[in-house]
C-alpha atoms as a PDB file:
ATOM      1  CA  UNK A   1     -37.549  20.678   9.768  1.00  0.00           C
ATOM      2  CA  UNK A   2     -38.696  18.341  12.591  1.00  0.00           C
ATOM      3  CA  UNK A   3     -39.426  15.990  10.580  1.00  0.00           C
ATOM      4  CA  UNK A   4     -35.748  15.326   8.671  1.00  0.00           C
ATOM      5  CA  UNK A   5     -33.765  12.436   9.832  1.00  0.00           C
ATOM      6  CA  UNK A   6     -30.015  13.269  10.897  1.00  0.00           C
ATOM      7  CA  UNK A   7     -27.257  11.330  10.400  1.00  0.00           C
ATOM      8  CA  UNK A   8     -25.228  10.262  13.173  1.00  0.00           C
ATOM      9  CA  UNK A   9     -21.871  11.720  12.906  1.00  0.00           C
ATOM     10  CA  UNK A  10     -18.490   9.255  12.774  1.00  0.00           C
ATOM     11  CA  UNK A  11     -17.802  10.464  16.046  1.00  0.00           C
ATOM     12  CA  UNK A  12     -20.776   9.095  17.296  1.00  0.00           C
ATOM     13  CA  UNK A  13     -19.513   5.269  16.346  1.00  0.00           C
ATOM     14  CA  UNK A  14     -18.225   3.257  18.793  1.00  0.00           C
ATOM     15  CA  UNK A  15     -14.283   2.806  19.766  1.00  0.00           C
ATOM     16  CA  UNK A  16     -12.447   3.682  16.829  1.00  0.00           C
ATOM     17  CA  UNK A  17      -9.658   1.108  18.108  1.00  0.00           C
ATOM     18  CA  UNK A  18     -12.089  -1.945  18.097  1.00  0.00           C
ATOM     19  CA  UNK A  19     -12.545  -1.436  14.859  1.00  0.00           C
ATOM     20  CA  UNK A  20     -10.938  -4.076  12.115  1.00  0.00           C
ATOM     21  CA  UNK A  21      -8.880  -1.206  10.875  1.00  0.00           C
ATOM     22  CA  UNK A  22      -4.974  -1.962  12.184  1.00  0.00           C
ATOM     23  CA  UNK A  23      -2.099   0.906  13.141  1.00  0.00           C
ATOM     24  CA  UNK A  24       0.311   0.903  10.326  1.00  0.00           C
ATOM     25  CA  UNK A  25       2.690  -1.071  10.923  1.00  0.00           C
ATOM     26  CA  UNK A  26       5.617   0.150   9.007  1.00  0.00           C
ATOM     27  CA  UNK A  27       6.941   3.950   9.943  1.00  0.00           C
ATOM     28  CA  UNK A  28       9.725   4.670   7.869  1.00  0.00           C
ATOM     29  CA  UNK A  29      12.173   7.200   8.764  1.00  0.00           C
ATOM     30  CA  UNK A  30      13.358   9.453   6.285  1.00  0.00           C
ATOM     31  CA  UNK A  31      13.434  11.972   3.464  1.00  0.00           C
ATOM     32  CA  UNK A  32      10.359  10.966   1.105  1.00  0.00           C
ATOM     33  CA  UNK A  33      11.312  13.374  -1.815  1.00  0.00           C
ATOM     34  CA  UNK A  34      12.718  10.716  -3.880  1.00  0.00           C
ATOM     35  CA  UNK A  35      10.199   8.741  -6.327  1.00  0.00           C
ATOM     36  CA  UNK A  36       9.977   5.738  -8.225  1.00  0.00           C
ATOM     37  CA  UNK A  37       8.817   5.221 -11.660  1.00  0.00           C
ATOM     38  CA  UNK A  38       8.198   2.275 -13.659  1.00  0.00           C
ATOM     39  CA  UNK A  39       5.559   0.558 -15.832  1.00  0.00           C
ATOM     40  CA  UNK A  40       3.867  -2.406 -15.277  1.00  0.00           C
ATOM     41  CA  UNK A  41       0.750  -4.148 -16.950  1.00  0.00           C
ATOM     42  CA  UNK A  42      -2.175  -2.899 -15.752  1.00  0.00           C
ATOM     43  CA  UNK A  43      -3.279  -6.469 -14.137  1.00  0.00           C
ATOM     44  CA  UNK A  44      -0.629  -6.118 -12.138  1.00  0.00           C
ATOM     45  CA  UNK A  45      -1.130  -2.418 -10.873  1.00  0.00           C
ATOM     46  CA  UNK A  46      -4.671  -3.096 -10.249  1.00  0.00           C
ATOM     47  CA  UNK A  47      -3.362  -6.147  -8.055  1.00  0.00           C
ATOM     48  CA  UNK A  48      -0.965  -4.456  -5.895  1.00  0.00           C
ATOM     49  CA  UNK A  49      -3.262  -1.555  -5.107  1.00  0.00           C
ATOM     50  CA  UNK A  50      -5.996  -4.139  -4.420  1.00  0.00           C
ATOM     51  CA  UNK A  51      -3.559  -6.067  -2.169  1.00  0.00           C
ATOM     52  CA  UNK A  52      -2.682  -2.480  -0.158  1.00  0.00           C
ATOM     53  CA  UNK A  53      -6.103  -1.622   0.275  1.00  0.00           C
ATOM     54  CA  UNK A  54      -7.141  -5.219   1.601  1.00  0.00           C
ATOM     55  CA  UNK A  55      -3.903  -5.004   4.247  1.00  0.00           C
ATOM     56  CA  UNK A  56      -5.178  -1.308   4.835  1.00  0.00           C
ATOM     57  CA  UNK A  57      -1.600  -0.115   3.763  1.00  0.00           C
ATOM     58  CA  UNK A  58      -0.253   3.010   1.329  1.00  0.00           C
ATOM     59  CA  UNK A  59       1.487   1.519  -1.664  1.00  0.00           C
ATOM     60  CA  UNK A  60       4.756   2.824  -0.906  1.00  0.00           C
ATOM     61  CA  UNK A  61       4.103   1.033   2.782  1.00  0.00           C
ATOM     62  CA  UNK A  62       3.219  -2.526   0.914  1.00  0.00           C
ATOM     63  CA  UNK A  63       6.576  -1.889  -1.750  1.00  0.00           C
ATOM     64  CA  UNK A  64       8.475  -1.397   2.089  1.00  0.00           C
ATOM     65  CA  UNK A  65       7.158  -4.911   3.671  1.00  0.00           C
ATOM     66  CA  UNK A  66       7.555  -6.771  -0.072  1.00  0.00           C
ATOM     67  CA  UNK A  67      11.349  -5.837  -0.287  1.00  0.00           C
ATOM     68  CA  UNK A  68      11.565  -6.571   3.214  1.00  0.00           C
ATOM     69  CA  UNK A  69       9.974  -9.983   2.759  1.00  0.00           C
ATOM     70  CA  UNK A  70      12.220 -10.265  -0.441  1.00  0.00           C
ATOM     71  CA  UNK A  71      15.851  -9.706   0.797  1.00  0.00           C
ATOM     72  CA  UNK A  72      14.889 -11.978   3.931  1.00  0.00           C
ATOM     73  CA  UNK A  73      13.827 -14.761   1.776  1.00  0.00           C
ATOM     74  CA  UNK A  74      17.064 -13.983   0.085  1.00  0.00           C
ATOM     75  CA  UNK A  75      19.684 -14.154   2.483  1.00  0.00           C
END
C-alpha cells in the first residue's frame, strides 16, 4: 500500500557508539556453570535489578563490581 507509513529500521539510527549506552565494563573470565541461590526480600531484589538496569549491567556483572567494591573497602 502506498499509502502505509514504514518504520525506520534500528539500523537506520545514528552511531550506535554515541549512544548513552556504555561497553561493559567487567569481562570475567571463566567457567559460568556454577550458580548462586539465595533469598532476599523482594524490596531488595527489585532494587538491585533496578540498580543493573540503570548502570546498563547483567546482575551477575553488578554482584562482580559490588564484591569488588566490598573487599577493597575492606582491606
Amino acid at each position: 500500500m502506498p499509502e502505509a507509513v514504514q518504520r525506520s529500521s534500528s539500523f537506520d539510527t545514528p552511531d550506535k557508539k554515541a549512544s548513552s549506552k556504555k561497553e561493559r565494563p567487567i569481562s570475567i573470565p571463566g567457567d559460568y556453570s556454577d550458580s548462586i541461590n539465595f533469598k532476599v526480600p523482594p524490596a531488595f531484589k527489585q532494587r538491585f535489578r533496578l540498580c543493573a538496569a540503570k548502570a546498563d549491567l547483567k546482575l551477575n556483572e553488578l554482584l562482580f563490581e559490588m564484591t569488588d567494591l566490598w573487599e577493597a573497602k575492606r582491606k
